[in-house]
N, C-alpha and C. Protein backbone atom coordinates (compact mmCIF):
# COMPACT_ATOMS: atom_id res chain seq x y z
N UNK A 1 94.85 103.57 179.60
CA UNK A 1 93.71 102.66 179.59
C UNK A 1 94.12 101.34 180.22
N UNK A 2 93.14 100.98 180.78
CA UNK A 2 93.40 99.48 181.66
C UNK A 2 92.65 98.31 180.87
N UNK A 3 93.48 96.84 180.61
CA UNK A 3 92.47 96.13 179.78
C UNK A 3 92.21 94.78 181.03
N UNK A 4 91.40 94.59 181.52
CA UNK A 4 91.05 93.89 182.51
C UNK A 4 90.48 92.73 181.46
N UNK A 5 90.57 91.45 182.24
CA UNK A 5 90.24 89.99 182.07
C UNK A 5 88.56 89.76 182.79
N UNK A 6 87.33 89.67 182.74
CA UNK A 6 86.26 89.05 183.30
C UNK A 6 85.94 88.10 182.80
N UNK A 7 85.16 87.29 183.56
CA UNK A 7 84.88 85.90 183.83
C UNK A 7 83.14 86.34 183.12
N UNK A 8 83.26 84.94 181.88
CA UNK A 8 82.13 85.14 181.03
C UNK A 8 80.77 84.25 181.24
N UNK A 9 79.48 84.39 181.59
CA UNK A 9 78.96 83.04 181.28
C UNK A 9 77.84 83.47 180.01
N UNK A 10 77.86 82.27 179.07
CA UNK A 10 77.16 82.31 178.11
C UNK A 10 75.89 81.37 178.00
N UNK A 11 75.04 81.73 177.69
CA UNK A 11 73.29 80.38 177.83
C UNK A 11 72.62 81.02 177.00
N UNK A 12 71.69 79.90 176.32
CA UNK A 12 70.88 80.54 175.10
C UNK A 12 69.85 80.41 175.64
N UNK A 13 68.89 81.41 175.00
CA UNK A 13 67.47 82.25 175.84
C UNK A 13 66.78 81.23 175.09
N UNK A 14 65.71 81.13 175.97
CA UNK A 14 64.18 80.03 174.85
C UNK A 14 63.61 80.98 173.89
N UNK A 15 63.74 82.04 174.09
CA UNK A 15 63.25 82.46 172.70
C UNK A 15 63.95 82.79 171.63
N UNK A 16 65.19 82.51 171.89
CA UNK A 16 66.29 82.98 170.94
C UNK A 16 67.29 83.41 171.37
N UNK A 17 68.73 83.56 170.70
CA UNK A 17 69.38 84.56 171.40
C UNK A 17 70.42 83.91 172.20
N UNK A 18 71.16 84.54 172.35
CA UNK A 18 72.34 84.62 174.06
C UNK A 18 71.72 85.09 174.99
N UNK A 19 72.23 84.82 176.05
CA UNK A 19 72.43 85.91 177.49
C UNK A 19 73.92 85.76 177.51
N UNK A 20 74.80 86.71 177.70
CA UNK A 20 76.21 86.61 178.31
C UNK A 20 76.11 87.82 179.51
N UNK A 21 76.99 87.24 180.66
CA UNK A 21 76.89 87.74 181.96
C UNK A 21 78.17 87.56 182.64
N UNK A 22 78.39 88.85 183.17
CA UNK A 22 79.84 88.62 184.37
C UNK A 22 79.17 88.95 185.27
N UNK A 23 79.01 87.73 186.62
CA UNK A 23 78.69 88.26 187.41
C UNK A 23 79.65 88.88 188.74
N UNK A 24 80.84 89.61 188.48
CA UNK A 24 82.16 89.81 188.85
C UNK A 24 81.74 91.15 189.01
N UNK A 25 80.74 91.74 188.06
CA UNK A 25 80.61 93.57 188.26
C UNK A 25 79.03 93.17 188.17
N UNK A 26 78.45 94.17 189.19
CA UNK A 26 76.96 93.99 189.41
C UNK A 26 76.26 94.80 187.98
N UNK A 27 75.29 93.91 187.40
CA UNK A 27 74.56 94.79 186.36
C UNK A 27 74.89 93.82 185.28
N UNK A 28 76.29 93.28 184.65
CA UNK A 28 76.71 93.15 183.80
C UNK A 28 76.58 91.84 183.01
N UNK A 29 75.19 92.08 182.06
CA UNK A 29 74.50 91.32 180.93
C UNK A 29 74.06 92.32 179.90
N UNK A 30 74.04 91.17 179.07
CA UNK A 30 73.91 91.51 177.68
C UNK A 30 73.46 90.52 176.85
N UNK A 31 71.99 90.71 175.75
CA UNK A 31 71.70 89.59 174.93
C UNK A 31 72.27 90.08 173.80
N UNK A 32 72.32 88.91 172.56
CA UNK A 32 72.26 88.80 171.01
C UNK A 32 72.05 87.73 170.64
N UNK A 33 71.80 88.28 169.59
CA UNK A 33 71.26 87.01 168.28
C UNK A 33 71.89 85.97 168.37
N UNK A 34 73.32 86.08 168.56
CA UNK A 34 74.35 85.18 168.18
C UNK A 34 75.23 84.96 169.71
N UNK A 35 76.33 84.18 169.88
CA UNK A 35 77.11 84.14 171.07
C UNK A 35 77.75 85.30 170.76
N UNK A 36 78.40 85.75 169.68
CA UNK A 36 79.46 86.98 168.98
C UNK A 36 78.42 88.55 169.50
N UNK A 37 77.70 87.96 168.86
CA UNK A 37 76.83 89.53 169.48
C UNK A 37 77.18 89.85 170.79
N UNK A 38 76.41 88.76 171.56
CA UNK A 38 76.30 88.85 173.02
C UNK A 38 77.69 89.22 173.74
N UNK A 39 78.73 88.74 173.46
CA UNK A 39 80.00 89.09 173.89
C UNK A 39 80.24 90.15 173.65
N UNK A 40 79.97 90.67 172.34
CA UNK A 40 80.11 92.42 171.87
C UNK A 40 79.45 93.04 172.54
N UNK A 41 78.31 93.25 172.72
CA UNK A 41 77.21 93.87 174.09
C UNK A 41 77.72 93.78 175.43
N UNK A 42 78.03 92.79 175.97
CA UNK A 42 78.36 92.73 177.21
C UNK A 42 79.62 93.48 177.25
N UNK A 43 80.90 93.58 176.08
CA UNK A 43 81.54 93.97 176.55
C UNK A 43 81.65 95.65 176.70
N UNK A 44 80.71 96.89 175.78
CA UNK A 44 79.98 97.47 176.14
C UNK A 44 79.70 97.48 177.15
N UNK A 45 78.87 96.73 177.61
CA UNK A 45 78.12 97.34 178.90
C UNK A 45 79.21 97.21 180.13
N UNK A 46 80.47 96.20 179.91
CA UNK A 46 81.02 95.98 181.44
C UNK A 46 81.68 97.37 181.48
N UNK A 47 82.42 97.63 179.77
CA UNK A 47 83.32 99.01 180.05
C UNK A 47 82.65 100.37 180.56
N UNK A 48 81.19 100.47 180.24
CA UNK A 48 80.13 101.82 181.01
C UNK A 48 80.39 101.61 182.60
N UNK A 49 80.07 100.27 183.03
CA UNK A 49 80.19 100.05 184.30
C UNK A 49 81.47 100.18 184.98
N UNK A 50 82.50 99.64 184.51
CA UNK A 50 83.70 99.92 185.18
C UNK A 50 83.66 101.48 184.95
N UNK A 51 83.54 102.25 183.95
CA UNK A 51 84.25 103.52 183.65
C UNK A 51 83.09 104.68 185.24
N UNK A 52 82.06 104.21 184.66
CA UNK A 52 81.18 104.59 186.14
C UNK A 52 81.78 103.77 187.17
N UNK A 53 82.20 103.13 187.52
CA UNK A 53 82.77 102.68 188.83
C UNK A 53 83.85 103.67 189.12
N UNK A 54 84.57 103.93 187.95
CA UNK A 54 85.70 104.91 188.33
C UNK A 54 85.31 106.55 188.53
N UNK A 55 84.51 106.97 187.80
CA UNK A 55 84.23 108.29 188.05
C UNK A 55 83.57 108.53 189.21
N UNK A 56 83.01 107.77 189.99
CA UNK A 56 82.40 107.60 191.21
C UNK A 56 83.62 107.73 192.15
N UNK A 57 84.38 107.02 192.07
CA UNK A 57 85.93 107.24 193.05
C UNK A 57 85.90 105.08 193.64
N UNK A 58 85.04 104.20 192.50
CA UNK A 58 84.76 103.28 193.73
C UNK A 58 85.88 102.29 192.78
N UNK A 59 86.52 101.07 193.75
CA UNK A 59 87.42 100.38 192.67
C UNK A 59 87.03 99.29 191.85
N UNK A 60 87.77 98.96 191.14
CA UNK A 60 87.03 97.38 190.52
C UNK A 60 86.87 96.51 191.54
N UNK A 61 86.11 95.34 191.09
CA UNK A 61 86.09 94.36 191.47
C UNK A 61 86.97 93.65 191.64
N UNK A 62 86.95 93.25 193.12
CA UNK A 62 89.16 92.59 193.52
C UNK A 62 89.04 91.13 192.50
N UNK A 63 87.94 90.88 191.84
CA UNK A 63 88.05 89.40 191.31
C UNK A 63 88.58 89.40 189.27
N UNK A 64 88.98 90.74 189.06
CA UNK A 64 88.73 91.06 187.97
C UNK A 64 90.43 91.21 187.43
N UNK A 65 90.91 90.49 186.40
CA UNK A 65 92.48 90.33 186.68
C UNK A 65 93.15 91.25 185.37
N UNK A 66 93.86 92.14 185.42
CA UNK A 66 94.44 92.99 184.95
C UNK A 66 94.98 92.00 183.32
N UNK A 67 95.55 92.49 181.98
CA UNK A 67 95.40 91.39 181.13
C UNK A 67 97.44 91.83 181.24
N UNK A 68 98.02 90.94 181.41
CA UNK A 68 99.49 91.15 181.19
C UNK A 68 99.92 91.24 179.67
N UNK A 69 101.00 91.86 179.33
CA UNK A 69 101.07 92.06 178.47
C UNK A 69 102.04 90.29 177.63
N UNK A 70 101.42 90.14 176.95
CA UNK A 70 101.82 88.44 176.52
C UNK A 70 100.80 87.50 176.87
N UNK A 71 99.82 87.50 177.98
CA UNK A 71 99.01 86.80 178.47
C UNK A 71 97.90 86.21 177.19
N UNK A 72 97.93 84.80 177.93
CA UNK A 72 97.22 83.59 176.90
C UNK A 72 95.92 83.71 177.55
N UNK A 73 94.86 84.34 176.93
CA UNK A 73 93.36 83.89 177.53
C UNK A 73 92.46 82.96 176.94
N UNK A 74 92.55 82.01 177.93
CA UNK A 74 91.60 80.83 176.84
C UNK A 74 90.44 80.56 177.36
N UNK A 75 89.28 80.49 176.40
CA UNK A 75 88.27 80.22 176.14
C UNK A 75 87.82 78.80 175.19
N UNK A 76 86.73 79.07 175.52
CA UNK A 76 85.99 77.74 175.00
C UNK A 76 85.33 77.96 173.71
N UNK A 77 85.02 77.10 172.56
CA UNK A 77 83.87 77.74 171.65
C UNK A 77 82.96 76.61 170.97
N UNK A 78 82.11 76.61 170.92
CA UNK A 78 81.06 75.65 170.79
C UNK A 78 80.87 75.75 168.90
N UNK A 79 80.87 74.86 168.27
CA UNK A 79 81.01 74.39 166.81
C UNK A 79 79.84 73.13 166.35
N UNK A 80 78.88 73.80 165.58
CA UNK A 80 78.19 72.75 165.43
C UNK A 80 78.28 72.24 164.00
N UNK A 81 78.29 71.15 163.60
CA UNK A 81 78.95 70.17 162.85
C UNK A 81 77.94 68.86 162.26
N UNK A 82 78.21 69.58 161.10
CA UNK A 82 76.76 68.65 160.14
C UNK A 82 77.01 67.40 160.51
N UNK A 83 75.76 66.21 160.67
CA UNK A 83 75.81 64.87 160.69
C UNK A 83 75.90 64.53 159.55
């Protein structure tokens, strides 16, 4: 199994909700309730897409970075904080 690194963007819908999106593999969004959801969904949906990318014979995306083993991935996380 291959654990690849994609590039995340996260925005909250007006009616509710996340959108999270890589736009690194074509297709690949996903809403939820929450930011946590949305990341769980998307990441679902990127692994259908890559795994169909592969059974097709086609390769990843050259922008998509393999995860080394020790590698620090940092992210951001938004905390909201009573006045």
């Amino acid at each position: 199994m291959s654990k690849l690194v994609i590039p995340v963007e996260i925005e909250p819908l007006e009616e509710g909700g996340y959108l999270a999106a890589c736009d690194a593999i074509q297709g690949c969004h996903a809403e939820g309730e929450t930011v946590a959801e949305a990341l769980e969904n998307l990441e679902d949906v990127a692994r259908i897409l890559l795994e169909l990318r592969r059974e097709d014979g086609l390769p990843f995306p050259e922008n998509l970075q393999p995860l080394e083993p020790g590698a620090v991935i940092k992210a951001q996380l938004v905390v909201t904080v009573a006045e």
